[in-house]
Protein backbone atom coordinates (compact mmCIF):
# COMPACT_ATOMS: atom_id res chain seq x y z
CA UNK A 1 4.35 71.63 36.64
CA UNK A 2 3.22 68.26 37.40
CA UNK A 3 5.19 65.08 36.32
CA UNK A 4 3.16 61.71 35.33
CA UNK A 5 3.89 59.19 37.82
CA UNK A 6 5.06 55.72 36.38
CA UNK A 7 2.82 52.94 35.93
CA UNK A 8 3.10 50.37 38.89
CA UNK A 9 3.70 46.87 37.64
CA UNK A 10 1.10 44.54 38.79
CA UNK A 11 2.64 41.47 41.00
CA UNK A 12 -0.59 39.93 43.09
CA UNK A 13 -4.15 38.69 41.92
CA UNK A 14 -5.60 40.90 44.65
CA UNK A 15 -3.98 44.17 42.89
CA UNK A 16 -5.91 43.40 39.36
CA UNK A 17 -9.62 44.32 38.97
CA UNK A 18 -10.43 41.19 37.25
CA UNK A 19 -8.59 39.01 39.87
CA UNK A 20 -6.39 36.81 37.98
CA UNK A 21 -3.12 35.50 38.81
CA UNK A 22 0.05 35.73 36.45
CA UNK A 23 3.11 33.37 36.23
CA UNK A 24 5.73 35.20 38.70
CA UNK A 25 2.93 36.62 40.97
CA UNK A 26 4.39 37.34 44.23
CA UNK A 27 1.80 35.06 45.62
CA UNK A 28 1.52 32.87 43.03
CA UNK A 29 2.46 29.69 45.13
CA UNK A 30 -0.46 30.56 47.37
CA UNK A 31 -3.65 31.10 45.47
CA UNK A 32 -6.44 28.88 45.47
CA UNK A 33 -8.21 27.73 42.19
CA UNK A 34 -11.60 28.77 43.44
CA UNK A 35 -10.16 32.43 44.28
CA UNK A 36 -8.50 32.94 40.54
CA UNK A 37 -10.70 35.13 38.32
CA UNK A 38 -10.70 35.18 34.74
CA UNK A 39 -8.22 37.09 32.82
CA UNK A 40 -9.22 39.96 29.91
CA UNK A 41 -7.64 39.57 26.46
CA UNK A 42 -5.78 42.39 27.15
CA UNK A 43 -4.32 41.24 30.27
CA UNK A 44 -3.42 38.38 27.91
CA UNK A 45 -2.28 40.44 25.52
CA UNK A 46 -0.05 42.13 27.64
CA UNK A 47 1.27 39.51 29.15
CA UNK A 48 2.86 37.72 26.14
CA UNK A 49 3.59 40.54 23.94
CA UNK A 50 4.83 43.36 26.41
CA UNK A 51 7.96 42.73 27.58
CA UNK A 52 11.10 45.21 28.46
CA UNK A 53 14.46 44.21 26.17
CA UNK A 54 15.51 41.64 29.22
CA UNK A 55 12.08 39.80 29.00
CA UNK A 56 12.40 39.63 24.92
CA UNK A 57 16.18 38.16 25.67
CA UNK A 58 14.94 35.58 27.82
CA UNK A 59 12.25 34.95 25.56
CA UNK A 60 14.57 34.47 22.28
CA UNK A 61 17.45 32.94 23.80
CA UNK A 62 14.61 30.20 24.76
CA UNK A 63 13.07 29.85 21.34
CA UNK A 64 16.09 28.80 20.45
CA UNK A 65 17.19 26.94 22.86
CA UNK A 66 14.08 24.95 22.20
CA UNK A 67 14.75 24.41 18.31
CA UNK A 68 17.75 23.50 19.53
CA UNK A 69 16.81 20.33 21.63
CA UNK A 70 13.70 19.77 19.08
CA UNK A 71 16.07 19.15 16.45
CA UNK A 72 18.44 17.14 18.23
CA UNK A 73 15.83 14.92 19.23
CA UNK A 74 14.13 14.50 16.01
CA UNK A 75 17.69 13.34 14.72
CA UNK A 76 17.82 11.08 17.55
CA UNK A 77 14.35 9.15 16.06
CA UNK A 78 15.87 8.93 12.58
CA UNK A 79 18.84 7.67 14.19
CA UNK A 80 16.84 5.15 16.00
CA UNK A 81 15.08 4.06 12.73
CA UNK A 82 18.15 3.77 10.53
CA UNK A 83 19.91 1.81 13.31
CA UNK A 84 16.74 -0.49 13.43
CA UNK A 85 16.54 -0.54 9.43
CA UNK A 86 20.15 -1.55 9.67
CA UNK A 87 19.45 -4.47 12.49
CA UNK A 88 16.16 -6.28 11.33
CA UNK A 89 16.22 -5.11 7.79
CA UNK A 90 17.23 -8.68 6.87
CA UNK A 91 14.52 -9.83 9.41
CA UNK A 92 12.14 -7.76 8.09
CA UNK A 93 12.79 -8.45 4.29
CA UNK A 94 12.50 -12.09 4.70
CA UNK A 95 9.17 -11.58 6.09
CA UNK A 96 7.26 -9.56 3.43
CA UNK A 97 6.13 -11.58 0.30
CA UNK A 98 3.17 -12.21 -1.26
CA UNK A 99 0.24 -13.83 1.10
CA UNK A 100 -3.09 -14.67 0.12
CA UNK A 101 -4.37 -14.46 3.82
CA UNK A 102 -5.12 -10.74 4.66
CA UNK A 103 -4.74 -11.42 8.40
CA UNK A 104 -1.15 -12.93 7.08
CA UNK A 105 -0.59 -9.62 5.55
CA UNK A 106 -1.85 -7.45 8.57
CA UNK A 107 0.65 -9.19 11.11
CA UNK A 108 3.45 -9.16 8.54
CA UNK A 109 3.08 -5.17 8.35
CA UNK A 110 3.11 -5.10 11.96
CA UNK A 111 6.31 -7.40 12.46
CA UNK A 112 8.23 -5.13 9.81
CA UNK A 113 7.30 -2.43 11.16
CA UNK A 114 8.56 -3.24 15.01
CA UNK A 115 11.95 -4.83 13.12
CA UNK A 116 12.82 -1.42 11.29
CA UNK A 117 10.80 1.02 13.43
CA UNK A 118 9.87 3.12 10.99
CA UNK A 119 6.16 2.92 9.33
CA UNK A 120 7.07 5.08 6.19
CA UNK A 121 9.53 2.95 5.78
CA UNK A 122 7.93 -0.57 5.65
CA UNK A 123 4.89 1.73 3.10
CA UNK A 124 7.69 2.74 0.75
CA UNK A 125 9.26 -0.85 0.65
CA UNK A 126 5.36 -2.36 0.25
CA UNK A 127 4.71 0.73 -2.68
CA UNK A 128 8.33 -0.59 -4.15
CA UNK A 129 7.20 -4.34 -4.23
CA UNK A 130 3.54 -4.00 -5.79
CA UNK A 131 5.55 -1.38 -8.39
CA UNK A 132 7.87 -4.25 -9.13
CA UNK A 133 4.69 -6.92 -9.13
CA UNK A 134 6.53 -9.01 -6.46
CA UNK A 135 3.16 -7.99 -4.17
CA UNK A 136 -0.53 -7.85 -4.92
CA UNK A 137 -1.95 -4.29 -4.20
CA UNK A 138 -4.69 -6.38 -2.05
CA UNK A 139 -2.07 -7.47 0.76
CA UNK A 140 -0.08 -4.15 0.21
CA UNK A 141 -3.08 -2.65 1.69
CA UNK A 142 -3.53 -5.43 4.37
CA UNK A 143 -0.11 -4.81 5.15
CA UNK A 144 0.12 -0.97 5.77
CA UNK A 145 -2.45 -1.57 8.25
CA UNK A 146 -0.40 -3.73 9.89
CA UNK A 147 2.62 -1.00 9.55
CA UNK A 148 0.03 1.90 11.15
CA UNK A 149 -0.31 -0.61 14.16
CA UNK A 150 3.32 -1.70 14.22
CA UNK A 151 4.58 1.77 14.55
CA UNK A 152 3.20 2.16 17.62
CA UNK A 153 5.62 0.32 19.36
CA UNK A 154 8.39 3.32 18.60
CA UNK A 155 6.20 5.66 20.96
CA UNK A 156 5.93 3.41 23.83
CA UNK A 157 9.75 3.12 23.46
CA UNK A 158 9.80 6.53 23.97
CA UNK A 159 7.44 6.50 26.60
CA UNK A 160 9.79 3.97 28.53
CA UNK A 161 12.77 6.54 28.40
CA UNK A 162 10.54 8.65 31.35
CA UNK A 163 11.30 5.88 33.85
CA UNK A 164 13.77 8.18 35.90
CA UNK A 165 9.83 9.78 37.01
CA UNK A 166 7.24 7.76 37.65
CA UNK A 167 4.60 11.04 36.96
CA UNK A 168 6.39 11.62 33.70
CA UNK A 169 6.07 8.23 32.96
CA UNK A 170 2.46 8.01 33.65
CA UNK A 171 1.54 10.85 31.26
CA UNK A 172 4.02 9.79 28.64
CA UNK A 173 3.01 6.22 28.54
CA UNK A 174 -0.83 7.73 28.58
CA UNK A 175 -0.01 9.47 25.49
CA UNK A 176 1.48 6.44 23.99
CA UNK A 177 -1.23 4.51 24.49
CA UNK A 178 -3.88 7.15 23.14
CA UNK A 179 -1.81 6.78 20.04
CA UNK A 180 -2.03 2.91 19.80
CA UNK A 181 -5.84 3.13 20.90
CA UNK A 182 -6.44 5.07 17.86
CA UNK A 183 -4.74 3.02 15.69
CA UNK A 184 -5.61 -0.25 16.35
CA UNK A 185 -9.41 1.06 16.38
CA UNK A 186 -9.51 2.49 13.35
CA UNK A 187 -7.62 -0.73 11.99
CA UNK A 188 -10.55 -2.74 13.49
CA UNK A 189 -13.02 -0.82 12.20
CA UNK A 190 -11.15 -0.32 8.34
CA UNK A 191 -9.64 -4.22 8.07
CA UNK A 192 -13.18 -5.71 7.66
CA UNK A 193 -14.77 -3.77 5.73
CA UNK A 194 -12.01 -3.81 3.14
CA UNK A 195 -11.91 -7.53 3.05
CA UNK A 196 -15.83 -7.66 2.49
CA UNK A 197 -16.08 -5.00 0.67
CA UNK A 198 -12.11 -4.17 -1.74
CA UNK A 199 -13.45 -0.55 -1.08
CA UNK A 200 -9.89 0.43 -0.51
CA UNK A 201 -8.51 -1.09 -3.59
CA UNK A 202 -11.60 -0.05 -5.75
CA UNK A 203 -11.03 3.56 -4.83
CA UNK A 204 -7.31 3.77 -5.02
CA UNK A 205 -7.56 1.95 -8.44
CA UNK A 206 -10.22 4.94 -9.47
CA UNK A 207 -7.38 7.69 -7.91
CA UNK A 208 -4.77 6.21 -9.85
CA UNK A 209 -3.04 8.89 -12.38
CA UNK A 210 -3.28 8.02 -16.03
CA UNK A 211 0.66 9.16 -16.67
CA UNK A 212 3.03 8.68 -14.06
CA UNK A 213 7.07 9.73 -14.46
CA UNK A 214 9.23 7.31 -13.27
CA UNK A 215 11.32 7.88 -10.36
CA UNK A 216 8.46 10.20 -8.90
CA UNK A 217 9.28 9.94 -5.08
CA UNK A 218 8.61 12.63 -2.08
CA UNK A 219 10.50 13.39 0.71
CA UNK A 220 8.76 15.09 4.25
CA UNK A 221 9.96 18.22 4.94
CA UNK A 222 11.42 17.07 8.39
CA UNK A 223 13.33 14.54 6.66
CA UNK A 224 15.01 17.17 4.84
CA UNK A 225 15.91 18.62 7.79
CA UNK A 226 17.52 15.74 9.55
CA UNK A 227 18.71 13.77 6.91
CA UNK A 228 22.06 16.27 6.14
CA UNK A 229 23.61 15.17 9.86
CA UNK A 230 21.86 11.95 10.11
CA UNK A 231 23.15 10.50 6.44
CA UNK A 232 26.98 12.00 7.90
CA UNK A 233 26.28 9.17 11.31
CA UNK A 234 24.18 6.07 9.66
CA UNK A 235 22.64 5.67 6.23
CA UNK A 236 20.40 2.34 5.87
CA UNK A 237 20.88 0.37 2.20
CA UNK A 238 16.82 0.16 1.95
CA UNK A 239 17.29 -2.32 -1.44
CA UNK A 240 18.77 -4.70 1.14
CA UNK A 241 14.54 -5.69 2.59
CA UNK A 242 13.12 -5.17 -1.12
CA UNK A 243 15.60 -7.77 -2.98
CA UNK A 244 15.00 -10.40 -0.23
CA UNK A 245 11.78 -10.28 -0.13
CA UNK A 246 11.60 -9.93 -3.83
CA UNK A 247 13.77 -13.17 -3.45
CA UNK A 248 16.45 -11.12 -5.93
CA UNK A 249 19.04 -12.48 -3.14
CA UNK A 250 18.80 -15.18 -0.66
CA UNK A 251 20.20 -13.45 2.47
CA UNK A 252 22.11 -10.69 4.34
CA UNK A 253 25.02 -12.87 3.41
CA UNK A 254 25.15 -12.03 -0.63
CA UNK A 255 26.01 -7.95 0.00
CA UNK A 256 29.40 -8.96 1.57
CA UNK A 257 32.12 -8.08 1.98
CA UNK A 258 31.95 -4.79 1.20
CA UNK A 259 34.36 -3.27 -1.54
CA UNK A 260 35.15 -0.12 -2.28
CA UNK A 261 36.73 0.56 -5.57
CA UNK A 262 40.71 1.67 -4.96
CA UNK A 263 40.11 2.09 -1.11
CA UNK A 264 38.23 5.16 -1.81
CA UNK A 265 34.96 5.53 0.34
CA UNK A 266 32.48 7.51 -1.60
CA UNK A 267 29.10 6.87 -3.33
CA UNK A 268 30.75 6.12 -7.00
CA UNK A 269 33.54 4.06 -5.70
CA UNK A 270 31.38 1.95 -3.23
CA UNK A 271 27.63 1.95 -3.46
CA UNK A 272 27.38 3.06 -7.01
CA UNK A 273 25.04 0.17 -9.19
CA UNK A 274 26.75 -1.50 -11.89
CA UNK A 275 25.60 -1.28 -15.17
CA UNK A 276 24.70 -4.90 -16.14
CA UNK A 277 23.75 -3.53 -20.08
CA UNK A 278 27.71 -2.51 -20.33
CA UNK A 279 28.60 -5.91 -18.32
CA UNK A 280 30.38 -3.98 -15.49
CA UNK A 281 30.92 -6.61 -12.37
CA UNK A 282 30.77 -5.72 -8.97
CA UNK A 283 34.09 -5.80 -7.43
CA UNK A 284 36.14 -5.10 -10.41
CA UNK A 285 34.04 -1.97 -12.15
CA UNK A 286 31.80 -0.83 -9.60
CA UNK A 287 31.98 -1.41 -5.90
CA UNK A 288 29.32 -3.45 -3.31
CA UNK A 289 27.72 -2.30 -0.19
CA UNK A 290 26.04 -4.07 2.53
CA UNK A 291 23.29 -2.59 5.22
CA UNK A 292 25.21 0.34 5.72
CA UNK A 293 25.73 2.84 2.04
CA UNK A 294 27.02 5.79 1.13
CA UNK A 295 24.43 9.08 0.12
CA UNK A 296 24.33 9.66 -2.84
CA UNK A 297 23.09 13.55 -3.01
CA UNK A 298 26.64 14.28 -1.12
CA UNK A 299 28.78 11.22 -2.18
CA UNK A 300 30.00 10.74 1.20
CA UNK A 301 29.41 7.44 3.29
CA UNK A 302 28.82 7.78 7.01
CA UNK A 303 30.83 7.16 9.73
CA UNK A 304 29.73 3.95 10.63
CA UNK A 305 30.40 2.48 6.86
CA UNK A 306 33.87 0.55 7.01
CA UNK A 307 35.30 -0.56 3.64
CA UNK A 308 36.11 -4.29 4.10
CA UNK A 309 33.21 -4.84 6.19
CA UNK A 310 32.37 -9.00 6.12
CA UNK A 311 29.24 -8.79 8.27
């Protein structure tokens, strides 16, 4: 009776017919490029999909490991833009208005955009202000091409964090700089014909909806993600840059202090809008924040929002 003799795991290039090497090859550390061979698609195959119930551990316990880190650090960038909305949103407010000049409006998107560090922030405040006519659609545009450039200060930021290795740093700040290459290109190349040509406002005006709802608004999917933990930390007051730039208040000064109706620190009892039609004052009826609110999907306010707050 013969017995089938177990299939000998491959661990060395020179054991495989096609010759090529494998992460974890015995002599991985010493093969040359010019020696490696190509590998099949079922070598390839085999490799990533054929593993014994220790291999699929390591492989899961990874995964999510991974998820793990990628969220954290994508709550770490909305961090860093709500604590930069927070800083320069009064900055930033009192620099958007309306500008004839469209190289005005191109360095005015960028500015924002480096105060709050957050493009899709400084586009929804430049959407809110041509909605409330406080903004010609013309320099809107002008200005979210200033925001696209402006953003790309946030990824050589980043890049700067890889300082600790100077060959991390090289590649990182080489990505960066891909990103700001492409940016400020296409910029170059879309800035001049749209102030020759209004092709950009002639074609948005032709996209526009006949009906739209009111309140209409999207939110990115990552966002969503982020936002539950994030909103629980810091939560930026966004109508603090659109009412001084609207000039609906003069400065930072006229959202303090804040007051929180009773001492209670929730969304109805501090950040809740009065109702001028009933002639409900802030203070006494409804409360007042400042750059800091509450959210209002969970009524909670976030830990740094302080009741009292004078600056």
């Amino acid at each position: 009776m013969s017995t089938e003799e177990p299939i000998k795991e491959l661990k060395s290039r020179k054991d495989r017919p096609t010759g090529s090497t494998h992460f974890g090859d015995t002599d991985f550390e010493e093969e040359r490029p010019e020696d490696i061979g190509d590998a099949t698609w079922s070598e390839v195959a085999t490799a990533c999909c054929v593993h014994d119930a220790h291999g699929w551990g390591v492989i899961f316990v990874g995964v999510c490991a991974a998820l793990f880190f990628l969220y954290f650090f994508l709550l770490s960038l909305e961090l860093l833009g709500s604590s930069a909305k927070v800083l320069g949103g009064c900055s930033a407010g009192g620099l958007m208005g309306d500008n004839a000049n469209p190289v005005a409006g191109l360095v005015i998107g960028e500015l924002a955009t480096a105060l709050v560090q957050s493009s899709s922030t400084t586009t929804s405040i430049i959407v809110s202000l041509v909605g409330a006519g406080a903004l010609s659609v013309q320099n809107g545009i002008y200005m979210v091409m200033g925001a696209n450039i402006g953003t790309s200060v946030t990824n050589t930021i980043v890049s700067m964090g890889q300082m600790a290795d100077g060959a991390q740093l090289e590649r990182a700040f080489a990505g960066a700089t891909v990103h700001d290459i492409f940016n400020l290109l296409t910029v170059a190349v879309l800035f001049p014909l749209e102030v020759i040509t209004h092709y950009l406002y002639y074609l948005t005006k032709a996209m526009l909806p006949s009906t739209i709802t009111e309140g209409e608004e999207w939110e990115g999917p990552i966002k969503k993600i982020v936002s539950p933990l994030s909103d629980r930390i810091i939560k930026a007051n966004k109508d603090v840059v659109k009412d001084i730039a609207t000039g609906k208040v003069e400065s930072c000064d006229d959202y303090y202090p804040v007051i929180c109706l009773d001492g209670i620190e929730d969304y109805s009892h501090c950040a809740k809008k009065c109702d001028k039609d009933a002639g409900e004052v802030k203070g006494v009826d409804c409360g007042q924040v400042g750059l800091i609110t509450c959210d209002k999907t969970s009524g909670e306010c976030p830990g740094f929002f302080q009741n009292g707050a004078s600056k």
